[in-house]
N, C-alpha and C. Protein backbone atom coordinates (compact mmCIF):
# COMPACT_ATOMS: atom_id res chain seq x y z
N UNK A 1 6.06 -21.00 6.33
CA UNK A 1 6.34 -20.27 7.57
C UNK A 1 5.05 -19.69 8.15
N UNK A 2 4.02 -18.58 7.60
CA UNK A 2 2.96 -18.59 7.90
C UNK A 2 2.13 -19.48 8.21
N UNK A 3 2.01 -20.41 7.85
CA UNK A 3 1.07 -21.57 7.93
C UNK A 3 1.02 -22.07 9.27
N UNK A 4 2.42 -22.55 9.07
CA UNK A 4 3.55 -22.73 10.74
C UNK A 4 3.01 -22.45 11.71
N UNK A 5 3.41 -20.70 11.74
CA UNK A 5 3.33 -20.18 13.30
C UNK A 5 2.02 -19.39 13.17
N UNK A 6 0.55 -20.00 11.95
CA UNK A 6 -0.61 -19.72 12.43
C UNK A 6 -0.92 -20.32 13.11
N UNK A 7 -0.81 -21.64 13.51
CA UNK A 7 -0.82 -22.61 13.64
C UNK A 7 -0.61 -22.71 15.31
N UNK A 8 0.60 -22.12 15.77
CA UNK A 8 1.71 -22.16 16.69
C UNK A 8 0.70 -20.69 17.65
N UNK A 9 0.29 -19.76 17.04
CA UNK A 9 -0.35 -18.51 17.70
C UNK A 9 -1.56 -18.90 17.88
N UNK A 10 -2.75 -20.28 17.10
CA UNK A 10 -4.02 -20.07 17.59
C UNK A 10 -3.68 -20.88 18.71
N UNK A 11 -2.73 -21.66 18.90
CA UNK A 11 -2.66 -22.60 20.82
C UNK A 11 -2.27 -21.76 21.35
N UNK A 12 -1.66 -20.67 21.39
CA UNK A 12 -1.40 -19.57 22.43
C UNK A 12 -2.43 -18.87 22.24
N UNK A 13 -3.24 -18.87 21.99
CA UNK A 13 -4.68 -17.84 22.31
C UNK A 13 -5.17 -16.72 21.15
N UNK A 14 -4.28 -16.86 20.37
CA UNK A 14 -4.44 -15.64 19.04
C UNK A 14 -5.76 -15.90 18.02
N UNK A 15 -6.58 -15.05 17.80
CA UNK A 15 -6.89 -15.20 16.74
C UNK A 15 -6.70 -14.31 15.60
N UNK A 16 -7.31 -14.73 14.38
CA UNK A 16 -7.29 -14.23 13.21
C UNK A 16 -8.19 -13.13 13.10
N UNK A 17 -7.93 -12.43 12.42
CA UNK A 17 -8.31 -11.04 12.36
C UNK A 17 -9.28 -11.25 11.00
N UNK A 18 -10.40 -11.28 11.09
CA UNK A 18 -11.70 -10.42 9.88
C UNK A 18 -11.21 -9.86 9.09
N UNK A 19 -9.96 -8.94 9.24
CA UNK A 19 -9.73 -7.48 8.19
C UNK A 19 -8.80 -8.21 7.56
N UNK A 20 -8.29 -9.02 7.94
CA UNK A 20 -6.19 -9.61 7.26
C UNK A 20 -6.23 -10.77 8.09
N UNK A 21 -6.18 -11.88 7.12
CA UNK A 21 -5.74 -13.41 7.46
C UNK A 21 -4.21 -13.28 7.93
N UNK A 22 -3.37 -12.20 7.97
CA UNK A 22 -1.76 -12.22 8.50
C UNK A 22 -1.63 -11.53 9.70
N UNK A 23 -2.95 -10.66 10.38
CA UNK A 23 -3.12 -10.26 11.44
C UNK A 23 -3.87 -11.32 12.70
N UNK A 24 -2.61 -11.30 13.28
CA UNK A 24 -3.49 -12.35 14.97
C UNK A 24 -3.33 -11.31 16.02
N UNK A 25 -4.84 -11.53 16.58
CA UNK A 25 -4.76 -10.63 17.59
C UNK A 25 -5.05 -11.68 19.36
N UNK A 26 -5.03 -10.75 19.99
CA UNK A 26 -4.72 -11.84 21.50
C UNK A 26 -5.22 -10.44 22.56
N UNK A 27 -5.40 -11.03 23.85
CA UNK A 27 -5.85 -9.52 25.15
C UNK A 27 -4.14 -8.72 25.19
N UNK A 28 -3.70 -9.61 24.82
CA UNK A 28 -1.98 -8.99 25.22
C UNK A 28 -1.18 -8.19 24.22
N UNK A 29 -1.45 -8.98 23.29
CA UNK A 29 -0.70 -8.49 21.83
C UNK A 29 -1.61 -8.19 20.36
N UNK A 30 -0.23 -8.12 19.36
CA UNK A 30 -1.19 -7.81 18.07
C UNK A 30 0.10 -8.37 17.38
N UNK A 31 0.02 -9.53 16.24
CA UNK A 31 1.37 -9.74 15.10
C UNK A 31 0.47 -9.40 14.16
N UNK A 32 1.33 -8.90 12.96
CA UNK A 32 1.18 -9.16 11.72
C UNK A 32 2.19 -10.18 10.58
N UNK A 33 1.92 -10.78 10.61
CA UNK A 33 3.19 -11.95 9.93
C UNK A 33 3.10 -11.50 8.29
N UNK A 34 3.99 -11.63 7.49
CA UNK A 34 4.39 -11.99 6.09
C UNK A 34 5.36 -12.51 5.82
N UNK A 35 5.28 -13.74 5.16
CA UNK A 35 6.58 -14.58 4.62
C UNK A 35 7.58 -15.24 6.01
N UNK A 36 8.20 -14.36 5.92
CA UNK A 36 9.07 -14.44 7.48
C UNK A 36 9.18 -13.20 7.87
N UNK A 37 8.71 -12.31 8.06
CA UNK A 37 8.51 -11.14 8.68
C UNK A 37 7.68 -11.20 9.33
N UNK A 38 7.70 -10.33 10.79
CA UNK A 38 6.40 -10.67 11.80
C UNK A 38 7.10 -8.97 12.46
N UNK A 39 6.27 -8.73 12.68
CA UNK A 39 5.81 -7.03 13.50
C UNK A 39 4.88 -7.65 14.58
N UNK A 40 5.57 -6.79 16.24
CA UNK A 40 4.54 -7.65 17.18
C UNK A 40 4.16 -6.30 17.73
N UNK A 41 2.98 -5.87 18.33
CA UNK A 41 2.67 -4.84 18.83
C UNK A 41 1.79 -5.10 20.37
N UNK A 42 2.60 -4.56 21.37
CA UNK A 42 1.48 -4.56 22.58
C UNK A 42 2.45 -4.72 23.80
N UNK A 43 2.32 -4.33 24.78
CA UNK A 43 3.01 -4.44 26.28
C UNK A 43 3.78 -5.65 26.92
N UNK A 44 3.71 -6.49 26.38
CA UNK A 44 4.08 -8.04 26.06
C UNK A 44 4.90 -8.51 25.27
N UNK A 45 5.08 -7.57 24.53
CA UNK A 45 6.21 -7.81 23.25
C UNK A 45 7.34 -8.88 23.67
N UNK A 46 8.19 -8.11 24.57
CA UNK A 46 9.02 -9.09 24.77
C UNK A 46 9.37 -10.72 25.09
N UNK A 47 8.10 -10.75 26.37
CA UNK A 47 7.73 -11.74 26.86
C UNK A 47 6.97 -12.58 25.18
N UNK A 48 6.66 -12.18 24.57
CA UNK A 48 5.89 -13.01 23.50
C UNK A 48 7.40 -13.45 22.23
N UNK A 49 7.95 -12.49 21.82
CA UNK A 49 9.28 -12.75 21.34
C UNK A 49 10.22 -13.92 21.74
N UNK A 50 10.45 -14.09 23.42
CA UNK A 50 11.42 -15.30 24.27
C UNK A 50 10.36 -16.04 23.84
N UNK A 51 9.17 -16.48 23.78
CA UNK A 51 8.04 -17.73 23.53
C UNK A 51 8.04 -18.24 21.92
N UNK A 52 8.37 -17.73 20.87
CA UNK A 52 8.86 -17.67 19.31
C UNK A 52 10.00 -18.50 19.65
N UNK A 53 11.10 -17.86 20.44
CA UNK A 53 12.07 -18.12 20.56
C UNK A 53 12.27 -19.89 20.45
N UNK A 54 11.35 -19.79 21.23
CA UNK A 54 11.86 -21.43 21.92
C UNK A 54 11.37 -22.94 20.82
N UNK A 55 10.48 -21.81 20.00
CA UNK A 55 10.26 -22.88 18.79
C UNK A 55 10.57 -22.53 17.39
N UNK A 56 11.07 -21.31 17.39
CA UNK A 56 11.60 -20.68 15.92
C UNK A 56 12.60 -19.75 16.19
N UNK A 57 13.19 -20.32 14.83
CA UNK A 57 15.10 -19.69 14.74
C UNK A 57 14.50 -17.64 14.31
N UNK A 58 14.44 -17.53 15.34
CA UNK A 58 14.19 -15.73 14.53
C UNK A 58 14.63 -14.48 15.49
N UNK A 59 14.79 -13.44 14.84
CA UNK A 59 16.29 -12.57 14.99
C UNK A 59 15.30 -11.25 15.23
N UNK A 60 15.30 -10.55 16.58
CA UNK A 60 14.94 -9.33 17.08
C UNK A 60 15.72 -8.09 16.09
N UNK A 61 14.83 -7.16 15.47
CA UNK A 61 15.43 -6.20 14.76
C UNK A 61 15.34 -5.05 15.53
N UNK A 62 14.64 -5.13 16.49
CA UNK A 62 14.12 -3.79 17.48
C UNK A 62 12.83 -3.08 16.43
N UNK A 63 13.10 -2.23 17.04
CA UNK A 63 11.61 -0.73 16.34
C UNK A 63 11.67 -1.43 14.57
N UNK A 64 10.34 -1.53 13.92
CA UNK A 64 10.54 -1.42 12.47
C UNK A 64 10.93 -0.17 12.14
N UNK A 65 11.67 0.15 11.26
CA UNK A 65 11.96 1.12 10.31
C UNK A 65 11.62 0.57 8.40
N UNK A 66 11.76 -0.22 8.11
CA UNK A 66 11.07 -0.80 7.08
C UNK A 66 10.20 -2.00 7.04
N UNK A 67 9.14 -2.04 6.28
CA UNK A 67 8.23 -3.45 6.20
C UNK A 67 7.41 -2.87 4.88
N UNK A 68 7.48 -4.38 4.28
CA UNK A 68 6.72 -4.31 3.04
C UNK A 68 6.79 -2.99 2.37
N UNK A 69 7.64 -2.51 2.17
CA UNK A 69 8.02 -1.19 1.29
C UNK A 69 7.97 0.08 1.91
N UNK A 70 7.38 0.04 3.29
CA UNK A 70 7.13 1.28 3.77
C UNK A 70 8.41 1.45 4.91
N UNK A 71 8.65 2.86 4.86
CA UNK A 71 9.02 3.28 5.62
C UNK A 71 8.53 3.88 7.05
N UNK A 72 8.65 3.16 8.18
CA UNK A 72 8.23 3.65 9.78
C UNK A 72 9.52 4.50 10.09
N UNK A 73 8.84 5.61 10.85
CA UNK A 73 9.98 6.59 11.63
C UNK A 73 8.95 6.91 12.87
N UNK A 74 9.61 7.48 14.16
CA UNK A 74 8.71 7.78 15.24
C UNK A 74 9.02 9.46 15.55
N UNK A 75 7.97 9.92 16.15
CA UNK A 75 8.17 11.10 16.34
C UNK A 75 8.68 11.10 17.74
N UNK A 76 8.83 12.13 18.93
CA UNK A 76 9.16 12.64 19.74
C UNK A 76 7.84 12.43 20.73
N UNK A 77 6.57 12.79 20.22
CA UNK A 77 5.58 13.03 20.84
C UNK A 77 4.87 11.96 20.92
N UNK A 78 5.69 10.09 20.14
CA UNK A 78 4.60 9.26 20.39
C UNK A 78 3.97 8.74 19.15
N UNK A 79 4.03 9.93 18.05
CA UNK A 79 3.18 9.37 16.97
C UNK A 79 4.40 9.03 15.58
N UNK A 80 3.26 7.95 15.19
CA UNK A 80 4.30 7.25 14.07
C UNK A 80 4.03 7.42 12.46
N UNK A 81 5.05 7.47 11.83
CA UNK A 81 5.07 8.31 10.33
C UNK A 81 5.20 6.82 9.47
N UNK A 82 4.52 7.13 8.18
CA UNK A 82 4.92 6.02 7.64
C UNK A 82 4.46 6.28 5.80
N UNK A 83 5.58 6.40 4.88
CA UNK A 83 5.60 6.33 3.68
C UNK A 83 6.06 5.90 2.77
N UNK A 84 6.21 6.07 1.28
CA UNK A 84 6.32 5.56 0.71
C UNK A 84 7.70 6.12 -0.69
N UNK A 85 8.47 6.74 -0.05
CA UNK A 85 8.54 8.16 -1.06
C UNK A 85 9.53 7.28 -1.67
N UNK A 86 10.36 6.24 -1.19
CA UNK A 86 12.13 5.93 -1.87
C UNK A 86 10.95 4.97 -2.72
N UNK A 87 9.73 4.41 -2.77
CA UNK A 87 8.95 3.00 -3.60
C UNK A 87 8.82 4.29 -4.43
N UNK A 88 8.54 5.29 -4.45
CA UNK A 88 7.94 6.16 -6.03
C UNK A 88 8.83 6.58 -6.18
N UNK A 89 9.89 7.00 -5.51
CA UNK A 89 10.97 7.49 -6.68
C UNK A 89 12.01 5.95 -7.63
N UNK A 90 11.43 5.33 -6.90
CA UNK A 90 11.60 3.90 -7.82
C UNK A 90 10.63 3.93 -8.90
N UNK A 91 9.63 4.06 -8.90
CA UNK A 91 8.70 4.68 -9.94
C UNK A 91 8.64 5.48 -11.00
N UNK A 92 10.04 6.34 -10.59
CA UNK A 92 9.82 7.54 -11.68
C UNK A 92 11.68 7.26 -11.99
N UNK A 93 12.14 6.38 -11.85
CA UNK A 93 13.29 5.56 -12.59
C UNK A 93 12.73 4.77 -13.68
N UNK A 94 12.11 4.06 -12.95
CA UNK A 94 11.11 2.45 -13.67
C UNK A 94 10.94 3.53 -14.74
N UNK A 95 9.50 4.44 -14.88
CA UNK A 95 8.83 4.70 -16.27
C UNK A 95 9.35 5.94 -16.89
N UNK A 96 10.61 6.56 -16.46
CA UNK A 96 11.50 7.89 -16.90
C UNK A 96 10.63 8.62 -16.73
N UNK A 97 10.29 9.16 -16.01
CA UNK A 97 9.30 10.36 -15.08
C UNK A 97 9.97 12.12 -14.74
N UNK A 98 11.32 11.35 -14.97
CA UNK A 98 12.12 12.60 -13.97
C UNK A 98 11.47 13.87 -14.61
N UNK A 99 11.50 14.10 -15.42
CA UNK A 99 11.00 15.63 -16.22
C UNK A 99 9.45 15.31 -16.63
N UNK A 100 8.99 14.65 -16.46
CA UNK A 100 7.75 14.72 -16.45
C UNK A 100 6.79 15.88 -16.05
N UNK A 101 5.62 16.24 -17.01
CA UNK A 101 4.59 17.92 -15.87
C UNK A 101 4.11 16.98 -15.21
N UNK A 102 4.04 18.09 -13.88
CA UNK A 102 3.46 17.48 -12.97
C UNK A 102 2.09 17.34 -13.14
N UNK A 103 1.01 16.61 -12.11
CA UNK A 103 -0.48 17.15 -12.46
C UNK A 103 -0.62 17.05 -11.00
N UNK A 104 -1.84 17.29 -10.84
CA UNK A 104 -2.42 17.92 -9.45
C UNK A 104 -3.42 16.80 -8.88
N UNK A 105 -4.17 16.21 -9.61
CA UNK A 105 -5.40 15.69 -9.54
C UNK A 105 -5.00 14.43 -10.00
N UNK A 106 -5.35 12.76 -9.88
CA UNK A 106 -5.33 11.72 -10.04
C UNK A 106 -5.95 11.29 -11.99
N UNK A 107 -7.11 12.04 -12.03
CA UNK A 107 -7.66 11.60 -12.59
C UNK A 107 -8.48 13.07 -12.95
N UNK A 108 -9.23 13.46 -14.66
CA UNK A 108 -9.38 14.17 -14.78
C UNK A 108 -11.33 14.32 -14.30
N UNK A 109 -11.57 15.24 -14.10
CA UNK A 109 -13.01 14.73 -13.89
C UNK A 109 -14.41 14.94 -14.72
N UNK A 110 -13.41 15.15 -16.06
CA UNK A 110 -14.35 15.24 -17.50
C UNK A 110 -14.32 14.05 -18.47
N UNK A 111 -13.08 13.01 -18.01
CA UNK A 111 -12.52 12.19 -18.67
C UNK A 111 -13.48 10.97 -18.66
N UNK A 112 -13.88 10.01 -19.55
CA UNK A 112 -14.76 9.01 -19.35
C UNK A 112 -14.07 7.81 -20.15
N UNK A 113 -13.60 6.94 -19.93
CA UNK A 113 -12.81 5.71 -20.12
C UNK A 113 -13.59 4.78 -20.67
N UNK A 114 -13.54 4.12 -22.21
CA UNK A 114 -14.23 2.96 -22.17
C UNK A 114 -13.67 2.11 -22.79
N UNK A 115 -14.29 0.83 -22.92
CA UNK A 115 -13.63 -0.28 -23.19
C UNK A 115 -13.22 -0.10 -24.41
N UNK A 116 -12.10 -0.64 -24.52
CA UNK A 116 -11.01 -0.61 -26.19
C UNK A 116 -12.08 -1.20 -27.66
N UNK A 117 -11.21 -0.86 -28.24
CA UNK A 117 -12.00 -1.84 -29.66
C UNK A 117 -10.68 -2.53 -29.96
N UNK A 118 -10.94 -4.32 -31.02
CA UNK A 118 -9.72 -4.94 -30.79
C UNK A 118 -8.59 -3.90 -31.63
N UNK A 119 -9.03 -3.47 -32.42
CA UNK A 119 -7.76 -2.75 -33.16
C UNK A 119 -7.10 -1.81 -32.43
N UNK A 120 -7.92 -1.03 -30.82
CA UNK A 120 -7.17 -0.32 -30.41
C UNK A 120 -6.09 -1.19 -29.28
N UNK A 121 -6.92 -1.99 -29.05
CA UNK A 121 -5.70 -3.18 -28.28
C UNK A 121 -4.44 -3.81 -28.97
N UNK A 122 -4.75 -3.97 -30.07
CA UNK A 122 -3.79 -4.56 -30.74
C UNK A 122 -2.79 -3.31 -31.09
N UNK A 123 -3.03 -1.93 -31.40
CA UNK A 123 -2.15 -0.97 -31.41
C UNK A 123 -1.55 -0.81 -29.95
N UNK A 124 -2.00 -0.97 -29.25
CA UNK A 124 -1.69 -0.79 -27.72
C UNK A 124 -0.42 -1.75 -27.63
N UNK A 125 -0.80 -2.81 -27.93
CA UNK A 125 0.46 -4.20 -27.35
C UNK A 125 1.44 -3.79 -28.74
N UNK A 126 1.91 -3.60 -29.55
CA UNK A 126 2.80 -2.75 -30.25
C UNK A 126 3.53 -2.14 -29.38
N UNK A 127 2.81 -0.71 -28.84
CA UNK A 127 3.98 -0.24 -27.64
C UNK A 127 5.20 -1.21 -27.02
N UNK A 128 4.29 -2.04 -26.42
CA UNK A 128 5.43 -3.18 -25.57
C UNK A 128 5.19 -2.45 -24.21
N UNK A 129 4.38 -1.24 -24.05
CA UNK A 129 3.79 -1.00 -22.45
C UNK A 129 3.16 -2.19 -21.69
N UNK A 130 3.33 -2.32 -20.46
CA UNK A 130 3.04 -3.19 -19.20
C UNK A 130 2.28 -1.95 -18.38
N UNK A 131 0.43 -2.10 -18.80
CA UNK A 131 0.05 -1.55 -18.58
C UNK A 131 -0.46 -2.43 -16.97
N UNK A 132 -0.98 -3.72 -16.86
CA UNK A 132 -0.97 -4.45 -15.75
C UNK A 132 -0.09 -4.20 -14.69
N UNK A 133 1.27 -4.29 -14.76
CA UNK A 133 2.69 -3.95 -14.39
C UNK A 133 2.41 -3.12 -13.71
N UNK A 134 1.88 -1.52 -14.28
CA UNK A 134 1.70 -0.28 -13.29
C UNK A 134 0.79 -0.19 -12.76
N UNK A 135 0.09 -1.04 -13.36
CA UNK A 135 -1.35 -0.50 -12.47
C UNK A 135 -0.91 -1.64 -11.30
N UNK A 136 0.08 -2.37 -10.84
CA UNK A 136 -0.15 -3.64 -9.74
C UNK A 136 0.77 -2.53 -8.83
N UNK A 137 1.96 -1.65 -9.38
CA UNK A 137 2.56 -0.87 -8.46
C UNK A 137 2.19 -0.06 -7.34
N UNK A 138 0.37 0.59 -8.52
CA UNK A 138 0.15 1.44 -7.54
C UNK A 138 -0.86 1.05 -7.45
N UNK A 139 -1.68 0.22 -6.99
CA UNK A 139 -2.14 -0.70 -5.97
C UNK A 139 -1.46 -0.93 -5.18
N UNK A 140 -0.78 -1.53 -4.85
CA UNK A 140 0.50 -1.76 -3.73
C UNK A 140 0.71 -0.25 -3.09
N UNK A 141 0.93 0.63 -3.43
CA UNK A 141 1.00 1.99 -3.06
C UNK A 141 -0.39 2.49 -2.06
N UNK A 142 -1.68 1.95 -3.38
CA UNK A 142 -2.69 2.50 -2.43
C UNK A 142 -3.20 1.64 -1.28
N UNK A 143 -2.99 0.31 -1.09
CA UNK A 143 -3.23 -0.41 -0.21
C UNK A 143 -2.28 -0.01 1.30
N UNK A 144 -1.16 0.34 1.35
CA UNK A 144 -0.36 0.56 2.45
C UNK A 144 -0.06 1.77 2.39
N UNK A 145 -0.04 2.80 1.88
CA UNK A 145 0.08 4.71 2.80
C UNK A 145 -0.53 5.40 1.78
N UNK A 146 -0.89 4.76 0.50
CA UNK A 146 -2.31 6.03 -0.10
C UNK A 146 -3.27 5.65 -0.07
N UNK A 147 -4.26 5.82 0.62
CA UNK A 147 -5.89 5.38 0.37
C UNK A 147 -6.72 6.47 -0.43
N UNK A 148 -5.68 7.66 -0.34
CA UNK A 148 -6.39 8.52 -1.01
C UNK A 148 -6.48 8.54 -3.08
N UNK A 149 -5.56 7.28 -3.19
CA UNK A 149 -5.50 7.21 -4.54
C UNK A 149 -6.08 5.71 -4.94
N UNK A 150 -6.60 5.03 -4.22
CA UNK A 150 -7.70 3.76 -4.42
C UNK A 150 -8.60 3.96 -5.58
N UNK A 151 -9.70 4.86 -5.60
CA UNK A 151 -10.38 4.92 -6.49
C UNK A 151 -9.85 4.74 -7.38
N UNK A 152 -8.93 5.92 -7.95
CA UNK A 152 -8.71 6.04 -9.63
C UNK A 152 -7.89 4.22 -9.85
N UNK A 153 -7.29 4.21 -8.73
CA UNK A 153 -6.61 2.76 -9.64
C UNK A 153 -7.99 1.58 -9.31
N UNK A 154 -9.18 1.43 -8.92
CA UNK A 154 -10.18 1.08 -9.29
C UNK A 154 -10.44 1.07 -10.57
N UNK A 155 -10.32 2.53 -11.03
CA UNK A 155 -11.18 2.67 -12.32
C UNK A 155 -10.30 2.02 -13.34
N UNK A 156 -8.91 2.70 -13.08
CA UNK A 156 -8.26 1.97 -14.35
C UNK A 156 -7.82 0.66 -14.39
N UNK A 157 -8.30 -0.06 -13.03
CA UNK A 157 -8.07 -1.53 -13.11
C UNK A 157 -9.07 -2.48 -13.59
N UNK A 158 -10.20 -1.73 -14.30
CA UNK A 158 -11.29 -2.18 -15.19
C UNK A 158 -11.20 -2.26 -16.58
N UNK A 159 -9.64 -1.86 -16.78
CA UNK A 159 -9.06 -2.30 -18.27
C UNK A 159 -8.09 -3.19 -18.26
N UNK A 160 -7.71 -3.55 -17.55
CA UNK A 160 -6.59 -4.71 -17.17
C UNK A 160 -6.72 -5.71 -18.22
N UNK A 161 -7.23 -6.40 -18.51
CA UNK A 161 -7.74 -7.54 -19.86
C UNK A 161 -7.00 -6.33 -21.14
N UNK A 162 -7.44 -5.51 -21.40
CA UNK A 162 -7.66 -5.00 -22.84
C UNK A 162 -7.38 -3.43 -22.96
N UNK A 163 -6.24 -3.26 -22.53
CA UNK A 163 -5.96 -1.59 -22.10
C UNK A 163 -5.46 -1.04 -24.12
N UNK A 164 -5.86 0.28 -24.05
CA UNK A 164 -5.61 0.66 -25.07
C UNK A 164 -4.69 2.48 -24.57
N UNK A 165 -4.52 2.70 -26.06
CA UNK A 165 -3.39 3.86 -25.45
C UNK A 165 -4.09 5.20 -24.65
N UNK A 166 -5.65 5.13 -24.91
CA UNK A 166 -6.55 5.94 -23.89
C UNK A 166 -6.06 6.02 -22.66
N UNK A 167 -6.45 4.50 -21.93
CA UNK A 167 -5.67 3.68 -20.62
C UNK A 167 -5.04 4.00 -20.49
N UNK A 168 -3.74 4.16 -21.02
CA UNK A 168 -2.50 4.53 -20.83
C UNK A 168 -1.94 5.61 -20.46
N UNK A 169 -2.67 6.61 -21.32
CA UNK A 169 -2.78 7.84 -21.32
C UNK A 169 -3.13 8.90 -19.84
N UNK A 170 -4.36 8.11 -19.49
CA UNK A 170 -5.10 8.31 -18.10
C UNK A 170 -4.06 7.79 -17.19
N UNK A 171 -3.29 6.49 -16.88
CA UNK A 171 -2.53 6.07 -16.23
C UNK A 171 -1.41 6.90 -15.73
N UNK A 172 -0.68 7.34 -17.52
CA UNK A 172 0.18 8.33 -17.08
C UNK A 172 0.12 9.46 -16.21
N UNK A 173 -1.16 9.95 -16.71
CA UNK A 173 -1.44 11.26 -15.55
C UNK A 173 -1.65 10.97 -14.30
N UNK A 174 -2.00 9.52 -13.98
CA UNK A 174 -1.84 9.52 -13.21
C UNK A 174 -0.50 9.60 -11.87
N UNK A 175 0.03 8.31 -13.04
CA UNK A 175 1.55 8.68 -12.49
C UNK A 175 2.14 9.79 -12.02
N UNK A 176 1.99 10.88 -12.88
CA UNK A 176 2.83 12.40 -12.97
C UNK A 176 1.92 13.08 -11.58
N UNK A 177 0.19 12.46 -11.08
CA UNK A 177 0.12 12.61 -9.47
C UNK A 177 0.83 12.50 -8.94
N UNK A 178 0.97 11.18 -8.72
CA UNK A 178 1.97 10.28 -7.52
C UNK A 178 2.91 10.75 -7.61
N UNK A 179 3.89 11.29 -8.59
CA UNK A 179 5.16 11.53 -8.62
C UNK A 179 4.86 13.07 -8.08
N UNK A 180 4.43 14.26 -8.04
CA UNK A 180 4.00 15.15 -7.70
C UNK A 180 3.69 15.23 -6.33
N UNK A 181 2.53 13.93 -5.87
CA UNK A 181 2.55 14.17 -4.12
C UNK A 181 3.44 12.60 -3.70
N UNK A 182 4.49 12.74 -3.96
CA UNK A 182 5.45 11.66 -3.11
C UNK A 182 5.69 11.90 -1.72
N UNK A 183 5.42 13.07 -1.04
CA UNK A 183 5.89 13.20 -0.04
C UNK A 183 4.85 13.12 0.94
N UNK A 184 3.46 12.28 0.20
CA UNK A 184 2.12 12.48 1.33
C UNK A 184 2.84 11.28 2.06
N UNK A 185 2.49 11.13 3.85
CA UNK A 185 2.49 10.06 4.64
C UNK A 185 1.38 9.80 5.41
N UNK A 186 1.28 8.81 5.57
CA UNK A 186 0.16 8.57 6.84
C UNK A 186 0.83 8.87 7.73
N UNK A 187 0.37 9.69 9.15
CA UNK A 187 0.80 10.18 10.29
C UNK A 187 0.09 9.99 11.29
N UNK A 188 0.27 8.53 12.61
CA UNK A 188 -0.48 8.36 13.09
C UNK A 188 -0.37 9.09 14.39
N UNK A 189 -1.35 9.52 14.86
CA UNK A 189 -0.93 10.27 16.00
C UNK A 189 -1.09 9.69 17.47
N UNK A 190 0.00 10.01 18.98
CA UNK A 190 0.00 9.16 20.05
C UNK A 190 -1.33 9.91 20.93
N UNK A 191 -2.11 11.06 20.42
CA UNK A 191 -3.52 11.56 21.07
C UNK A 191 -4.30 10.57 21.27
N UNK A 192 -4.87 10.10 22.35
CA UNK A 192 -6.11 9.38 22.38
C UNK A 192 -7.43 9.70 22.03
N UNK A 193 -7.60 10.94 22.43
CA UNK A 193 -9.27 11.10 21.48
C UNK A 193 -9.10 11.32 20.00
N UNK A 194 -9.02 10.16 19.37
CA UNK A 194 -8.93 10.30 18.15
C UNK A 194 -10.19 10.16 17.34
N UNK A 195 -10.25 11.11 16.21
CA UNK A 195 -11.70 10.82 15.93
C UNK A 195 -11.40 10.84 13.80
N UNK A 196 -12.21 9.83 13.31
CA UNK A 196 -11.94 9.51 12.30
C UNK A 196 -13.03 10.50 11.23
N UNK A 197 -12.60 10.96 10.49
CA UNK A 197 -13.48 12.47 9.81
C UNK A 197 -12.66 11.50 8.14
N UNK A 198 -14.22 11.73 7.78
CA UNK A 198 -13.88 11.94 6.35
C UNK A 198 -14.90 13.15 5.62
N UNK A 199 -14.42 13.65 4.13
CA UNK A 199 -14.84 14.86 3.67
C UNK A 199 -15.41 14.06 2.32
N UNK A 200 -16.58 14.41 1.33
CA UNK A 200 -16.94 13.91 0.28
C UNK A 200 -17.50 15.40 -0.54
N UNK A 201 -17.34 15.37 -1.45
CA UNK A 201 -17.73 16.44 -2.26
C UNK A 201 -18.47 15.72 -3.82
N UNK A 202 -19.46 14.94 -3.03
CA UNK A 202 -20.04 14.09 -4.05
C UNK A 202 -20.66 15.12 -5.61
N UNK A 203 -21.63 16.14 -5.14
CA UNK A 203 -21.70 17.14 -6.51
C UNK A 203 -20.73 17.49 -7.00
N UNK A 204 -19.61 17.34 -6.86
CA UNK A 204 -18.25 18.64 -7.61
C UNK A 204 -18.58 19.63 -7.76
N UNK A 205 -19.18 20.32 -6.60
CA UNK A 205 -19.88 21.71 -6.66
C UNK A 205 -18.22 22.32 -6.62
């Protein structure tokens, strides 16, 4: 299906987007396609929808309210909300979380992670933990409404081969984050002077 109507959007004028091979962009519009899902964005919408039409069997849902796990809602004022909270409380079913302490912080910042020894791997796979498993969840998490939790699943995705109950350990806390701030969203706002600010506190002063 992608392949298809990439195919079908570069003769109508679209191209492919640098950032995401599933993003085509055009002067008129913006899709993002997956699988058979397509999100169209831009003043044209409609007019671009009847043109699908006429060469593919596909069904107008109106406004998204879900895609790829996230939840879209709109505000009043224009700007659009978008999270993740019903995917983590799937999360804290999946690994029995419910009573879990909470923690505050992702990752501790005294903590230093290193590679297993085989005996601690081999105690590790004993558990029968799917340490890969969680760490692919929340990836998926940080790629679409947390960016603010990228790093740490960086770090602990440098044990993926050979995780030991250290790994695990760190993972969990991490978890008991996420489960703690479930209710962060990205909130985009309909203001036009928008200006993009980030904060770094590289010393940990």
């Amino acid at each position: 299906m992608v392949q298809k109507i990439s195919h079908w959007l570069e003769k109508k004028g679209f191209q492919t987007s640098d950032a995401d091979p599933c993003l085509f962009i055009s002067s008129s519009a913006m899709l993002f396609v997956w699988v058979d899902d397509i999100i169209i964005l831009g003043p044209k919408r409609n007019e671009l929808i009847r043109e699908i039409q006429k060469d593919f069997k596909i069904k107008d849902l109106g406004k998204a309210q879900h895609f790829l796990g996230m939840k879209i809602s709109y505000g009043k004022n224009g700007s659009i909300r978008m999270d993740q909270e019903h995917y983590i409380k799937a999360l804290i079913q999946k690994y029995k979380m419910d009573d879990s302490k909470i923690s505050t912080t992702p990752l501790k910042s005294t903590i230093k992670l290193i590679e297993a020894t085989e005996q601690e791997v081999l105690e590790f796979k004993k558990t029968g933990l799917d340490y890969r498993a969680a760490i692919g969840c929340l990836n998926d998490l940080s790629k679409c409404t947390r960016p603010e939790i990228t790093y740490t699943v960086g770090v602990l995705s440098q044990f993926l081969g050979n995780p030991a109950i250290e790994h695990w350990k760190a993972l969990n806390k991490f978890l008991r984050y996420v489960v703690n701030t479930k209710d962060i969203l990205l909130n985009y706002s309909a203001n036009e002077n928008f200006d993009l600010i980030g904060y770094s506190d590289a010393s940990w002063a």
